[in-house]
Structure formats: C-alpha cells, structure tokens
C-alpha atoms as a PDB file:
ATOM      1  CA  UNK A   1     115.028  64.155 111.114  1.00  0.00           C
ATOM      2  CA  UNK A   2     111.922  64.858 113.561  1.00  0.00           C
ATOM      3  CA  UNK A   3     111.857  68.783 114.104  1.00  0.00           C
ATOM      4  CA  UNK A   4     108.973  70.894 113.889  1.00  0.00           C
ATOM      5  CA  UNK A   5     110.932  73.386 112.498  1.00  0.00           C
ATOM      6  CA  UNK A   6     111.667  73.455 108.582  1.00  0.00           C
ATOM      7  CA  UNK A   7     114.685  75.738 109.040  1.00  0.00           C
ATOM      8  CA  UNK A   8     116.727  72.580 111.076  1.00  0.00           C
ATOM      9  CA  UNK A   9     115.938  70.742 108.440  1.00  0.00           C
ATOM     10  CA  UNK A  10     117.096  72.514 105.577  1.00  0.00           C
ATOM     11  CA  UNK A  11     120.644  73.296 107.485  1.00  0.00           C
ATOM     12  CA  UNK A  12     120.652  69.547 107.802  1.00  0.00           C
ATOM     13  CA  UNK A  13     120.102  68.669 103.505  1.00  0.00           C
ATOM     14  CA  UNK A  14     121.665  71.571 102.275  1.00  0.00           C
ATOM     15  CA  UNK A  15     124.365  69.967 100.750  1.00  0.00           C
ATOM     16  CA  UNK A  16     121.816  67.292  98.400  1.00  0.00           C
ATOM     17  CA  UNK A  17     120.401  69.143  95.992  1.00  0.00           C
ATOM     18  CA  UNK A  18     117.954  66.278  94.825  1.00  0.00           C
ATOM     19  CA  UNK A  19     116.625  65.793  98.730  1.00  0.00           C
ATOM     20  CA  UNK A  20     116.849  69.833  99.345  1.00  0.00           C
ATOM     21  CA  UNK A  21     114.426  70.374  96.358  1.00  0.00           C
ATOM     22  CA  UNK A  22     111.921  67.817  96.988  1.00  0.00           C
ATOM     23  CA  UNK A  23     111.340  69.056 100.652  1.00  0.00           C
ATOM     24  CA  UNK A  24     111.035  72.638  99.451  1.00  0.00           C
ATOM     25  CA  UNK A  25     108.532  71.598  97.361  1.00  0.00           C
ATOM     26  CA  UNK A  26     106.529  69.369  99.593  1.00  0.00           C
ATOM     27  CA  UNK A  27     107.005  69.847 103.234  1.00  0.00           C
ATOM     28  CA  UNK A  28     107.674  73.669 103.551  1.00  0.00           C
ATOM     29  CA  UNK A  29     104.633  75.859 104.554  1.00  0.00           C
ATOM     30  CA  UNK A  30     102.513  77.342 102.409  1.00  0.00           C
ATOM     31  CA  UNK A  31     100.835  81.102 101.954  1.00  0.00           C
ATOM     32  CA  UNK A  32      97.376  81.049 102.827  1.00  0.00           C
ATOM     33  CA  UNK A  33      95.261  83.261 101.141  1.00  0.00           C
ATOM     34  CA  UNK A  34      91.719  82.210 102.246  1.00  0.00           C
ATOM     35  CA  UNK A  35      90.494  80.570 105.893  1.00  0.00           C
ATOM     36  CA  UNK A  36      90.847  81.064 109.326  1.00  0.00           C
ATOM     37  CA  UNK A  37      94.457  80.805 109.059  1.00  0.00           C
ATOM     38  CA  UNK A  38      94.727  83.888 106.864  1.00  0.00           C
ATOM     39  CA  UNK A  39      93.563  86.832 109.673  1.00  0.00           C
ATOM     40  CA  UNK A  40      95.776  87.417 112.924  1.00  0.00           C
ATOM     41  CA  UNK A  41      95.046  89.017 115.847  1.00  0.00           C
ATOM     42  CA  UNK A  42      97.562  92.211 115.595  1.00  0.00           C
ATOM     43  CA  UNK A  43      97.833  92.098 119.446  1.00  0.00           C
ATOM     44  CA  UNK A  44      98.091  88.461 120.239  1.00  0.00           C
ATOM     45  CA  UNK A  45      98.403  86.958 117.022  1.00  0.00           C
ATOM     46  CA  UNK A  46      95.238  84.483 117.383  1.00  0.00           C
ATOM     47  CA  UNK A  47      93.971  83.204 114.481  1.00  0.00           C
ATOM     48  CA  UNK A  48      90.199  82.847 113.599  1.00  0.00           C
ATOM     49  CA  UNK A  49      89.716  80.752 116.563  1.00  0.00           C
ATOM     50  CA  UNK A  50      86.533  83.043 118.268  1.00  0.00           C
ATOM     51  CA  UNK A  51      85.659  86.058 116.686  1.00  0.00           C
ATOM     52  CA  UNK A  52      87.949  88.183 115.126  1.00  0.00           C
ATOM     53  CA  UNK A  53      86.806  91.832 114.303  1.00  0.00           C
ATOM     54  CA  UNK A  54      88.128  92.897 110.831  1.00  0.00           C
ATOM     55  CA  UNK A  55      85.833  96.299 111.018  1.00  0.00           C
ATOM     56  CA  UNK A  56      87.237  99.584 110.676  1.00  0.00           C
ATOM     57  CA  UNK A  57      90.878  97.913 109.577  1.00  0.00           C
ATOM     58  CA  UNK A  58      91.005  96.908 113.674  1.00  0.00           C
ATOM     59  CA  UNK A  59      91.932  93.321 112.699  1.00  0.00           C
ATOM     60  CA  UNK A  60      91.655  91.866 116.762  1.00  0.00           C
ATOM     61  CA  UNK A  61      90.207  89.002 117.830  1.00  0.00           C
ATOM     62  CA  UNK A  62      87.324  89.525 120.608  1.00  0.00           C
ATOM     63  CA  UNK A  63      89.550  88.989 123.701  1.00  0.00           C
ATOM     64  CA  UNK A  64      91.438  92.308 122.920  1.00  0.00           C
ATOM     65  CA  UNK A  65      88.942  94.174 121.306  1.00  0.00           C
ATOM     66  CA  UNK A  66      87.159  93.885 124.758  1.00  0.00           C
ATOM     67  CA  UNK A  67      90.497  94.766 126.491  1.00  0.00           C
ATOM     68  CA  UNK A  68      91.054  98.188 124.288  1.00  0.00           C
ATOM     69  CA  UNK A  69      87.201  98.910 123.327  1.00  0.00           C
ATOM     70  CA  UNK A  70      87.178 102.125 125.696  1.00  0.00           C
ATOM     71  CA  UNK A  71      90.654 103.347 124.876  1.00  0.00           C
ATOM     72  CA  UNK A  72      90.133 103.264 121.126  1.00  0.00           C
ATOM     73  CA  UNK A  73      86.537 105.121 121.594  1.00  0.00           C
ATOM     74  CA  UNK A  74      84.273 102.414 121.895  1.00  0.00           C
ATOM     75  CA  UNK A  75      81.095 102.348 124.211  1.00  0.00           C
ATOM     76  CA  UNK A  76      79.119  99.676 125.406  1.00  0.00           C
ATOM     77  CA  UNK A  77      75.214 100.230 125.438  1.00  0.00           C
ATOM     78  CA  UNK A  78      73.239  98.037 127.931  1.00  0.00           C
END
C-alpha cells in the first residue's frame, strides 16, 4: 500500500477497524499551527519558502505581491 495519498488508503482498510484506527492516528496529516507550513500564498498557495508578506491581511508570498503591487495601490520608490 505505497500511495501518497491517505484517502486510497483508507478506502483500502476500511473494513479493519483495528488497522483503520491505528493509521488515523499515526500516518494521517496533521494541523499545523506554527512554521512555515502554517501561511499560504492566497494566489499560488506557496508556503514560507521566500518571503511571504502577512502585512495589511495581504497574506502573498513576494512573487505575487510584485505581480499585483501597482494594482492594489502600491508604489515603488527608487
């Protein structure tokens, strides 16, 4: 049972109870609720990998902010 999925695998055990609860409780993924892992990009989805810009609730990592900076009203000084 190789799958990278947990869904697959979980169609696959439903029917043993004893095997269905162990893998729930060890092999499903967890909530994070601190690290890179926690903030997305809410364009592309990215995930703390670069800089991602949390001010102002925008929540974008620095590839789109620079792609949208002038239509949400940012400038760039020189």
């Amino acid at each position: 049972m190789t799958t990278s999925h947990p869904d697959k695998i979980l169609n696959q055990i439903r029917e043993k109870p004893a095997k269905y609860k162990k893998f729930l409780k060890y092999n499903l993924p967890k909530k994070r609720t601190n690290g890179r892992g926690v903030h997305k990009c809410t364009r592309c989805g990215r995930t703390g990998n670069g800089g991602n810009i949390q001010s102002y609730g925008l929540n974008l990592c620095r590839c789109c902010f620079r792609d949208i900076a002038s239509h949400i009203g940012f400038k760039k000084y020189s």
